[in-house]
C-alpha atoms as a PDB file:
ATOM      1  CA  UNK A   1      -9.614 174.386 113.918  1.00  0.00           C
ATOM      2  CA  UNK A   2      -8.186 171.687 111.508  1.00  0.00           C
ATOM      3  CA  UNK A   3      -4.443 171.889 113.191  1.00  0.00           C
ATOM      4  CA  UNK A   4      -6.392 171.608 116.470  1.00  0.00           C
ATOM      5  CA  UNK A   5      -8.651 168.199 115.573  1.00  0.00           C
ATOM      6  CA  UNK A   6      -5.332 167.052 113.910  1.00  0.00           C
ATOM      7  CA  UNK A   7      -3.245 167.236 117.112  1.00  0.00           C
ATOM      8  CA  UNK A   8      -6.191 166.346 118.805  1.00  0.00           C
ATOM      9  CA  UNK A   9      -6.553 162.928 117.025  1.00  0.00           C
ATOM     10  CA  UNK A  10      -2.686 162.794 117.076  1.00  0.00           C
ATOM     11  CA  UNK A  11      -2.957 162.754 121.166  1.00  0.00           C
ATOM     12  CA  UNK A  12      -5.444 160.199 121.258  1.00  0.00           C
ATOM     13  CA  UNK A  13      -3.741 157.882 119.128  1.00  0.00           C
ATOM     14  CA  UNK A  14      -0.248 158.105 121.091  1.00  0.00           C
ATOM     15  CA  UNK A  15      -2.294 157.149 124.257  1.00  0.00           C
ATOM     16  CA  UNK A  16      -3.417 154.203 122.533  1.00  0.00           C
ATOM     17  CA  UNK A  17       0.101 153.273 121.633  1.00  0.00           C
ATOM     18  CA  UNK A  18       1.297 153.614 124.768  1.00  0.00           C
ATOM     19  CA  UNK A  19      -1.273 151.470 126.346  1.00  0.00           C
ATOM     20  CA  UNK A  20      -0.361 148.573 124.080  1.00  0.00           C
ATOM     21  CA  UNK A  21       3.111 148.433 124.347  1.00  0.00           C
ATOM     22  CA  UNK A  22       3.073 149.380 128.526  1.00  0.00           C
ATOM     23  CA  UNK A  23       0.804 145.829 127.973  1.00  0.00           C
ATOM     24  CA  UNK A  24       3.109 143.610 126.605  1.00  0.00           C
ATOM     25  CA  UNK A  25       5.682 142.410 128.400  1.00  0.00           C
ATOM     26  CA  UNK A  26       8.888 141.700 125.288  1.00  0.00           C
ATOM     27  CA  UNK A  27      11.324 138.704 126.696  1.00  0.00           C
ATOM     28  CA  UNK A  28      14.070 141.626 127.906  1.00  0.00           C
ATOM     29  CA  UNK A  29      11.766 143.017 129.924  1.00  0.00           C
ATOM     30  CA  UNK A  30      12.756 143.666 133.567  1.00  0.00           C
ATOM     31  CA  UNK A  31      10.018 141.132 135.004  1.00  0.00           C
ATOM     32  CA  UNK A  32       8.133 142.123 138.836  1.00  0.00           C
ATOM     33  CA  UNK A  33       9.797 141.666 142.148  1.00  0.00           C
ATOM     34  CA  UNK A  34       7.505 139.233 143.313  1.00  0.00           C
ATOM     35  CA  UNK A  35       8.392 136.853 140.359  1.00  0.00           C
ATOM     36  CA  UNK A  36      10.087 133.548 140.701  1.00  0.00           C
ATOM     37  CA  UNK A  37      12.844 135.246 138.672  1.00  0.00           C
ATOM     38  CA  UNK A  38      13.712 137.717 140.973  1.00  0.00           C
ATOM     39  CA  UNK A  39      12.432 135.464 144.705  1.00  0.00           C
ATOM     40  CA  UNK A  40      15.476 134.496 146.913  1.00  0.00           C
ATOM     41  CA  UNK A  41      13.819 131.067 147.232  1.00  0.00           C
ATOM     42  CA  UNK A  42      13.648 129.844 143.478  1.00  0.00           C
ATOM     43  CA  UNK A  43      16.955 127.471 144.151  1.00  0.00           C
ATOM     44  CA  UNK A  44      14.645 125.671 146.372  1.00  0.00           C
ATOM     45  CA  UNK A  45      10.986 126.019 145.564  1.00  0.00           C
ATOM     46  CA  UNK A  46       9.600 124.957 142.255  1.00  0.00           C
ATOM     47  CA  UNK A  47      11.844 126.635 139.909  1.00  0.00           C
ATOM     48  CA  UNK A  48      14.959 125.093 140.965  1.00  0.00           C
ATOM     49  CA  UNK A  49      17.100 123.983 138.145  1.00  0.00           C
ATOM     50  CA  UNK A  50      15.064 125.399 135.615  1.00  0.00           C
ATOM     51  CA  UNK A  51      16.879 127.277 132.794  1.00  0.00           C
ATOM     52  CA  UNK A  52      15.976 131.349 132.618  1.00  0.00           C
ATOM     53  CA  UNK A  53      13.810 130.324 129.282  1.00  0.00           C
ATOM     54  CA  UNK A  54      11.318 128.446 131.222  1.00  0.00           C
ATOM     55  CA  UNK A  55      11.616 130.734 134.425  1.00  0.00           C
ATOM     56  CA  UNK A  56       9.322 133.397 132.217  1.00  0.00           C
ATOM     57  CA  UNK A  57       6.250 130.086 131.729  1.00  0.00           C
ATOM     58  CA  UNK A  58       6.529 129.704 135.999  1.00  0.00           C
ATOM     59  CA  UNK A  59       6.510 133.451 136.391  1.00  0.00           C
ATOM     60  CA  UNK A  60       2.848 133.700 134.089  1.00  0.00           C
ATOM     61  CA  UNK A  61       2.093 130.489 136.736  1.00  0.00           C
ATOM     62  CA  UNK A  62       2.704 131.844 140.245  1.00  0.00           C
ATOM     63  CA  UNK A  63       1.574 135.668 139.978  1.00  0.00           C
ATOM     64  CA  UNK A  64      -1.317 134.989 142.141  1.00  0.00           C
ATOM     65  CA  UNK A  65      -0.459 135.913 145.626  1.00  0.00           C
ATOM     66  CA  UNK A  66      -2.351 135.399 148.471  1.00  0.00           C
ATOM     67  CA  UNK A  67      -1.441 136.505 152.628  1.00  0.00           C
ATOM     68  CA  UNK A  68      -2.527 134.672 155.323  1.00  0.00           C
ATOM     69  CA  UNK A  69      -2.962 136.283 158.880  1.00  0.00           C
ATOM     70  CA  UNK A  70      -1.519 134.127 161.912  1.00  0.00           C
ATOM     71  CA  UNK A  71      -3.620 131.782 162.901  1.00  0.00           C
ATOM     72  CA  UNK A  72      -5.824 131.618 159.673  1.00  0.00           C
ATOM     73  CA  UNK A  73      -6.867 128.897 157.359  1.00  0.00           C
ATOM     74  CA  UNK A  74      -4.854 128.793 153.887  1.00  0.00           C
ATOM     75  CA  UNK A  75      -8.077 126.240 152.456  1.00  0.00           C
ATOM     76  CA  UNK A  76      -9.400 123.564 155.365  1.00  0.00           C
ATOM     77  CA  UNK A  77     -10.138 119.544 155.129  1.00  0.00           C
ATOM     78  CA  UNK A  78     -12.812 118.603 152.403  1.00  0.00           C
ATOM     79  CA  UNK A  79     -12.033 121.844 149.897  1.00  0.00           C
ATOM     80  CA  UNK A  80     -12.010 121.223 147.030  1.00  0.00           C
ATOM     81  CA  UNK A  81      -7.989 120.517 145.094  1.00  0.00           C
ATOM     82  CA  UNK A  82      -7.720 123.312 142.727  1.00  0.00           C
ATOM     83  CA  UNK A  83      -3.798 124.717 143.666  1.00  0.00           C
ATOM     84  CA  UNK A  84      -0.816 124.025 144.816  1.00  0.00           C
ATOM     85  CA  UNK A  85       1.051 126.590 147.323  1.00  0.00           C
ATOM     86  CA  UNK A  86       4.679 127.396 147.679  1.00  0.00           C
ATOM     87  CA  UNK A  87       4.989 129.137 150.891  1.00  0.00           C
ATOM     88  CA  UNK A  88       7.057 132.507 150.221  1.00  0.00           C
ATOM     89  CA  UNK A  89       7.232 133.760 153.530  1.00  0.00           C
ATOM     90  CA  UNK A  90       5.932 133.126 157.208  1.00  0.00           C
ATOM     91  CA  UNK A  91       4.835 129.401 158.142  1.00  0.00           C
ATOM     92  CA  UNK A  92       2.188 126.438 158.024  1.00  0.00           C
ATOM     93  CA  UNK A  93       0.696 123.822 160.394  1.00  0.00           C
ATOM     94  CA  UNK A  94      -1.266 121.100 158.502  1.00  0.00           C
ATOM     95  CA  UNK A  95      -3.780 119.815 160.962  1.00  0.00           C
ATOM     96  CA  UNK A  96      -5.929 116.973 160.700  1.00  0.00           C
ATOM     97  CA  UNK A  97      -9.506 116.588 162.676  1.00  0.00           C
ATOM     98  CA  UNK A  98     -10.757 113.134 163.681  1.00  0.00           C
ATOM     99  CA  UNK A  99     -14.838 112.431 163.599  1.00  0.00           C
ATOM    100  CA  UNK A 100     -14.655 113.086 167.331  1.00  0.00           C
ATOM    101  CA  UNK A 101     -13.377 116.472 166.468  1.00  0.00           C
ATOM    102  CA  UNK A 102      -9.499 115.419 167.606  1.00  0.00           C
ATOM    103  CA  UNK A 103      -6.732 117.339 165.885  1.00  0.00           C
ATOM    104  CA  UNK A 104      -3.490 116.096 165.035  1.00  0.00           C
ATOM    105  CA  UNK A 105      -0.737 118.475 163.405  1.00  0.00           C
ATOM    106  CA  UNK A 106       0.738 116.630 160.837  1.00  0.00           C
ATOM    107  CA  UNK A 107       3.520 118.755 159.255  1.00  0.00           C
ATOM    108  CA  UNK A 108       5.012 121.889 159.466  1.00  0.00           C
ATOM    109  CA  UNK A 109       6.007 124.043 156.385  1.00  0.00           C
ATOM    110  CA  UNK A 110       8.570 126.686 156.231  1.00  0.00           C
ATOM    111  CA  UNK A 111       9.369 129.230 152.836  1.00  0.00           C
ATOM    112  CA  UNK A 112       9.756 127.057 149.393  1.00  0.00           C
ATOM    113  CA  UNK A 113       8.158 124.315 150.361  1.00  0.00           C
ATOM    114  CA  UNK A 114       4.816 123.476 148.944  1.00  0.00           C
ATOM    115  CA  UNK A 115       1.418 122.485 150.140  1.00  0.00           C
ATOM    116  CA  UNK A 116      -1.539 120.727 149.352  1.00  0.00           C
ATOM    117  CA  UNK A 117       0.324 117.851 147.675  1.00  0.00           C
ATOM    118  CA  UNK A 118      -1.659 115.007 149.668  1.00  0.00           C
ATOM    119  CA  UNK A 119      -4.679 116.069 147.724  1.00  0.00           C
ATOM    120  CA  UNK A 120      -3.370 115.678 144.135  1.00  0.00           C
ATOM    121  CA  UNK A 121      -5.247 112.230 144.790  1.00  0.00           C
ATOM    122  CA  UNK A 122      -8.527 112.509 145.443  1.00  0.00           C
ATOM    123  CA  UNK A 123      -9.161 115.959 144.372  1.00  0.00           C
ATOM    124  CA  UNK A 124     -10.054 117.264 148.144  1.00  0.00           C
ATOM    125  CA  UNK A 125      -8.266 118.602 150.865  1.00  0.00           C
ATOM    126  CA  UNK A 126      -7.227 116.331 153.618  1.00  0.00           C
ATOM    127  CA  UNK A 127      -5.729 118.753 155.815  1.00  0.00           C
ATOM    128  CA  UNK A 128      -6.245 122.263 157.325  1.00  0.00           C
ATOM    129  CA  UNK A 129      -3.553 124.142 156.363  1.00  0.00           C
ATOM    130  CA  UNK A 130      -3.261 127.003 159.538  1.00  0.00           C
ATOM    131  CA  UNK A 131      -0.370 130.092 159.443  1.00  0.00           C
ATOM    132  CA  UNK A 132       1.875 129.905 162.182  1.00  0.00           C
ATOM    133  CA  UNK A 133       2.026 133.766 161.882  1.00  0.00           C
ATOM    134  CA  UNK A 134       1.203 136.146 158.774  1.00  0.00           C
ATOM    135  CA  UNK A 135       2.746 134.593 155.806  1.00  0.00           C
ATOM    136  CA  UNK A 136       2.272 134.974 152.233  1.00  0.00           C
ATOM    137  CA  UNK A 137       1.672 132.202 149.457  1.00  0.00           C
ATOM    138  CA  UNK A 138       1.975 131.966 145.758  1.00  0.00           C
ATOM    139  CA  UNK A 139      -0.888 130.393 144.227  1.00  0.00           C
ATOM    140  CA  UNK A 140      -0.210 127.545 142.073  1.00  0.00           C
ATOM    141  CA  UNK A 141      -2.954 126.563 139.589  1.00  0.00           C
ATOM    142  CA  UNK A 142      -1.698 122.512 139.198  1.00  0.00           C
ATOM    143  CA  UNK A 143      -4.325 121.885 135.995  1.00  0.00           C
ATOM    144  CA  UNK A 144      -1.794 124.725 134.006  1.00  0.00           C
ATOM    145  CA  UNK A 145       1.385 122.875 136.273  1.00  0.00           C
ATOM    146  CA  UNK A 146       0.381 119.566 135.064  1.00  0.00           C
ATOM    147  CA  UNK A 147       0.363 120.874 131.273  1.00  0.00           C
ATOM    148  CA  UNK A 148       3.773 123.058 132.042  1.00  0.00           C
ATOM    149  CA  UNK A 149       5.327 120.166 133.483  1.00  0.00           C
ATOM    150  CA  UNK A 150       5.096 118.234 130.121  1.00  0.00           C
ATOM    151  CA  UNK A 151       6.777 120.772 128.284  1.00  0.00           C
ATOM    152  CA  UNK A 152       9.592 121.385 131.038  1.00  0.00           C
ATOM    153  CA  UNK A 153      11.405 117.936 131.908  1.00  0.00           C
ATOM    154  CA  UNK A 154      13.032 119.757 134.581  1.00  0.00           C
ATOM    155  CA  UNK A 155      10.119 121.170 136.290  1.00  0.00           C
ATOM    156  CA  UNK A 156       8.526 117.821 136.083  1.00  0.00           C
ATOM    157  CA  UNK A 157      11.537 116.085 137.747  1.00  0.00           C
ATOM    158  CA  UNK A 158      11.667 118.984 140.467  1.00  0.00           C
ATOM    159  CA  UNK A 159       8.055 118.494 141.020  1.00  0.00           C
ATOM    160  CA  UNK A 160       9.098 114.809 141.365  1.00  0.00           C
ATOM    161  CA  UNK A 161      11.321 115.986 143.948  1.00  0.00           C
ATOM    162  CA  UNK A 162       8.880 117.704 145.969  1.00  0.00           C
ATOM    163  CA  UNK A 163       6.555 114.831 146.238  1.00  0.00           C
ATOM    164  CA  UNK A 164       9.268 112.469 147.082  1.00  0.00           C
ATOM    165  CA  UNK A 165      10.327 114.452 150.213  1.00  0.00           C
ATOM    166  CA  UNK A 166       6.914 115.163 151.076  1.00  0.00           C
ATOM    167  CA  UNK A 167       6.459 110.858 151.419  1.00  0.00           C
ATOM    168  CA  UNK A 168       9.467 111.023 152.766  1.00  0.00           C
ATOM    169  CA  UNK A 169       8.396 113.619 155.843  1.00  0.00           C
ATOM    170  CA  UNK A 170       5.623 111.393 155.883  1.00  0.00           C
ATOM    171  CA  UNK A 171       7.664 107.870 156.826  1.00  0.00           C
ATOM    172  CA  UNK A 172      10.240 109.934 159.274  1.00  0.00           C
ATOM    173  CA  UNK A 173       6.874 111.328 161.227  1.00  0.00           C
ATOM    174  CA  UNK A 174       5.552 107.204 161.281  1.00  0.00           C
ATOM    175  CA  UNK A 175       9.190 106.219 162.273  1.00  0.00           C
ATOM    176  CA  UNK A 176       9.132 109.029 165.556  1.00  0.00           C
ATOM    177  CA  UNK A 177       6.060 107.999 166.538  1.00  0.00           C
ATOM    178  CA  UNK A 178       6.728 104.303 166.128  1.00  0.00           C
ATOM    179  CA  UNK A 179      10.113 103.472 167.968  1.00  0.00           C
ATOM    180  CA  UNK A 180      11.583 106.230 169.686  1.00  0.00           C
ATOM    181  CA  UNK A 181      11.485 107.501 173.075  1.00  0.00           C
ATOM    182  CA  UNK A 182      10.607 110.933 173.680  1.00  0.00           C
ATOM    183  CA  UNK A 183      13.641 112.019 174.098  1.00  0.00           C
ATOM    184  CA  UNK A 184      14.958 111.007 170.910  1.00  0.00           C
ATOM    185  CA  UNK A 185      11.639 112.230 169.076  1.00  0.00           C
ATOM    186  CA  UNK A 186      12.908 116.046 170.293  1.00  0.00           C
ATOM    187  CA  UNK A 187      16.323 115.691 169.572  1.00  0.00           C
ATOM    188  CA  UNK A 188      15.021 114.369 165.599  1.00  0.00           C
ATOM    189  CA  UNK A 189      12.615 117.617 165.168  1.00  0.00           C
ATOM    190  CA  UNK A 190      15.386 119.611 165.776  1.00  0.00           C
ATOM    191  CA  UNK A 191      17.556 118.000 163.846  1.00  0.00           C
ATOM    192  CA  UNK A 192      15.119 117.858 161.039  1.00  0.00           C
ATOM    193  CA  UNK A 193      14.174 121.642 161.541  1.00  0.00           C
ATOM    194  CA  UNK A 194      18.020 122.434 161.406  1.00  0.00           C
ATOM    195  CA  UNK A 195      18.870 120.506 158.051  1.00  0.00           C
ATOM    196  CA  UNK A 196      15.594 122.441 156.430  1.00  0.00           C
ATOM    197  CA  UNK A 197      16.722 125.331 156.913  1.00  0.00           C
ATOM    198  CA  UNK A 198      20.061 124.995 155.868  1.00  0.00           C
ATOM    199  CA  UNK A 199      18.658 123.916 152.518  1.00  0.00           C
ATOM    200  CA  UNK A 200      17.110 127.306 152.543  1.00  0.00           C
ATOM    201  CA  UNK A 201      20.143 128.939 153.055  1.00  0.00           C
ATOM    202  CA  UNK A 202      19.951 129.633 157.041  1.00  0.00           C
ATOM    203  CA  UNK A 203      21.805 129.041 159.888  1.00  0.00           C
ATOM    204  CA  UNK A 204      21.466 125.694 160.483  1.00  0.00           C
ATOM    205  CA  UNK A 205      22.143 125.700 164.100  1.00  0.00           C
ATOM    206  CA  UNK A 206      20.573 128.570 164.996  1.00  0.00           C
ATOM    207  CA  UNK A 207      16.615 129.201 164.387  1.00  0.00           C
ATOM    208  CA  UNK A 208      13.340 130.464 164.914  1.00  0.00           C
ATOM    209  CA  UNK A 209      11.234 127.360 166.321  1.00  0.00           C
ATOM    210  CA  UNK A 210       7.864 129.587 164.810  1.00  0.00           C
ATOM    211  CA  UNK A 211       5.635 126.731 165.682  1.00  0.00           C
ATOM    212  CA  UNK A 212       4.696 126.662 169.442  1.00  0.00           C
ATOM    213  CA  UNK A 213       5.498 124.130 171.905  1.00  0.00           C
ATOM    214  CA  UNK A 214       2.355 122.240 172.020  1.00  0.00           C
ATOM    215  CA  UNK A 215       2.220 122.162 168.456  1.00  0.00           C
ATOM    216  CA  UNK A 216       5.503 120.317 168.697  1.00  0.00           C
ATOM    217  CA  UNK A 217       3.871 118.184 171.567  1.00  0.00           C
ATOM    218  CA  UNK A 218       1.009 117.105 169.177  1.00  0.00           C
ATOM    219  CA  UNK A 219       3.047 116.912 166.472  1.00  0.00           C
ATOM    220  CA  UNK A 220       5.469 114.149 168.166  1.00  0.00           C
ATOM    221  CA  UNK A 221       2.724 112.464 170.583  1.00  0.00           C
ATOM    222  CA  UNK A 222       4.108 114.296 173.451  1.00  0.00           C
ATOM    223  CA  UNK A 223       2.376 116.509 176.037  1.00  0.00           C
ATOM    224  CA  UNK A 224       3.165 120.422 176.401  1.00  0.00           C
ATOM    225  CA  UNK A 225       4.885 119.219 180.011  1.00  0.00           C
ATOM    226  CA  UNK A 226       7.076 116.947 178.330  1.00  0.00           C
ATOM    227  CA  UNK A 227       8.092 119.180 175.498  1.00  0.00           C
ATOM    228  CA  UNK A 228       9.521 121.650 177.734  1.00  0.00           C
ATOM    229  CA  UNK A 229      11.148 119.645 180.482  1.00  0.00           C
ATOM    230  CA  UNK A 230      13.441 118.074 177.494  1.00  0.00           C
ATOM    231  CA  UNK A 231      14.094 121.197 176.196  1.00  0.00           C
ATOM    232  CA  UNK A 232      14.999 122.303 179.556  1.00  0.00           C
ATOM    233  CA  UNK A 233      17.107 119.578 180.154  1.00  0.00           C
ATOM    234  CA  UNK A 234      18.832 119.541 176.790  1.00  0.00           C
ATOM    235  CA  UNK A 235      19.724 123.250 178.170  1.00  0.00           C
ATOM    236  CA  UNK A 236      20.830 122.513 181.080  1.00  0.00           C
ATOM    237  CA  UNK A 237      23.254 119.607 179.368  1.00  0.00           C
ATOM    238  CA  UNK A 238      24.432 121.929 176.841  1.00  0.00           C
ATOM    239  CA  UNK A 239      22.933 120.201 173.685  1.00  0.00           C
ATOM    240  CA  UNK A 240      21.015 123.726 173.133  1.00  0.00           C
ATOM    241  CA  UNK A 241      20.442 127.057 174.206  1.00  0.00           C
ATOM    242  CA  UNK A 242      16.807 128.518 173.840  1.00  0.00           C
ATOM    243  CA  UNK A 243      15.567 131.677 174.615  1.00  0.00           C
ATOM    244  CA  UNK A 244      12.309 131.792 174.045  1.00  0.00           C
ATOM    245  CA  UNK A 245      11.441 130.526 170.655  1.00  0.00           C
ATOM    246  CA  UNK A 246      15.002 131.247 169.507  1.00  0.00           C
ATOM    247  CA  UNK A 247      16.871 128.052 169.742  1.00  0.00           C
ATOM    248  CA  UNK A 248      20.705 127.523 169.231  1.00  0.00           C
ATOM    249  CA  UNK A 249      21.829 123.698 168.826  1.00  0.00           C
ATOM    250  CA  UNK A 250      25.219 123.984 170.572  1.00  0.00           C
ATOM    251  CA  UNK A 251      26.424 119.861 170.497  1.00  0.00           C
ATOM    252  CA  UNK A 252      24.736 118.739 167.023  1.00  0.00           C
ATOM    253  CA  UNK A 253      27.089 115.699 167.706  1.00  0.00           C
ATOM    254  CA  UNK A 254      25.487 114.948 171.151  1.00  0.00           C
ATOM    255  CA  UNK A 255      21.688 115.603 169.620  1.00  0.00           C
ATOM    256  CA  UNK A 256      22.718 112.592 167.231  1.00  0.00           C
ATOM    257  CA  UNK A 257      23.785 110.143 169.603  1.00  0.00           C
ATOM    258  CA  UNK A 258      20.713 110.950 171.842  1.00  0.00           C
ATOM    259  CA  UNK A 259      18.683 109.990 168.125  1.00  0.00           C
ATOM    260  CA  UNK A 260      21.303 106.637 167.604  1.00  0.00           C
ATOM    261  CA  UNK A 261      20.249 104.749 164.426  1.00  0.00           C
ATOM    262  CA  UNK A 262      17.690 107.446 162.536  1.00  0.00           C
END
């Protein structure tokens, strides 16, 4: 009976063991899938440039994940500004409501790019945030990004980054609404759509458009009708082929002189 309470205890105390070390997680460790480490988008999402050291602080950041069905609300205008979200896969519309209940889409946002950085200054939401179609998100708590940032230069100056070509987006959107003609204003979105997702490593001439036409109409100040007669006619003049939301920009050199000095 003593061997058997001695291999008994024994038992028990491997178990133990093995719960603390299957725990911790040593610096060799093969880290999760889902992990900026290991995500096809960290050369262009917030872990660009960092060095593999400081990878392992951004993977303890982002491992809250969070999927959004199509047509969904990510957080909505007035929440309160708690996280920032680096789209992993899928798409976002940020829509804004006027007091008479108006929206306005304000920005699209396609895998690596980050939302919810309007808000860092007042705290709220100014924006719904709406999925295109069912994406996925990593949650970004910016109190523990803030304090990261001063320890990381270069996550601070990527984070830099981000907020420069979100003002950026900003001032191009003021600039197609401002002086060009509607023709030109499609001709720029594509444009714009096809340089993003080179930087993601895509085709650049051939894409998904995953937002729909009158999205794109609201987006630019255009109606639906006139959306898709340009679109038709940039088909028909051999500037682009679309089949259905697939689009193909066939005379990138012809889409630029339609857009002239932007």
């Amino acid at each position: 009976m003593l061997n058997a309470a001695i291999r008994e205890s024994t038992a028990r105390a491997q178990v133990r063991l093995s719960v603390v070390h299957s725990s911790a997680r040593p610096a060799g460790a093969v880290r999760p899938a889902n992990s900026c480490s290991n995500c096809c988008l960290r050369d262009v999402c917030l872990p660009r440039g960092l060095p593999d050291a400081s990878l392992r602080d951004v993977d303890e950041l982002t491992t809250a994940k969070r999927r959004v069905a199509r047509g969904t609300a990510l957080y909505r205008s007035g929440d309160r500004f708690e996280m920032l979200f680096a789209v992993r896969s899928g798409a976002f519309k940020s829509v804004g409501v006027s007091r008479s209940g108006e929206e306005k889409v304000t920005g699209f946002y396609l895998p690596g790019e980050i939302l919810g950085l309007d808000a860092i200054n007042n705290d709220r939401q100014n924006y719904n945030a709406i999925a295109l179609e069912d994406s996925e998100v990593c949650a970004i708590p910016f109190g523990k990004l803030q304090e990261l940032a001063l320890r990381i230069p270069e996550l601070q100056q990527q984070l830099f980054r981000m907020l420069s070509r979100d003002i950026a987006r900003d001032q191009g959107l003021m600039l197609l609404l401002g002086s060009m003609t509607a023709e030109q204003r499609i001709a720029a979105f594509l444009l714009s759509l096809s340089r993003r997702y080179k930087r993601l490593g895509y085709a650049a001439e051939r894409f998904n458009l995953r937002m729909t036409r009158e999205d794109i109409g609201n987006y630019l100040g255009l109606t639906l009708e006139t959306v898709s007669r340009l679109l038709s006619r940039f088909h028909r003049d051999g500037l682009v082929s679309t089949q259905q939301r697939e689009i193909e920009l066939q005379d990138v050199e012809g889409l630029m002189e339609i857009v002239g000095h932007w």
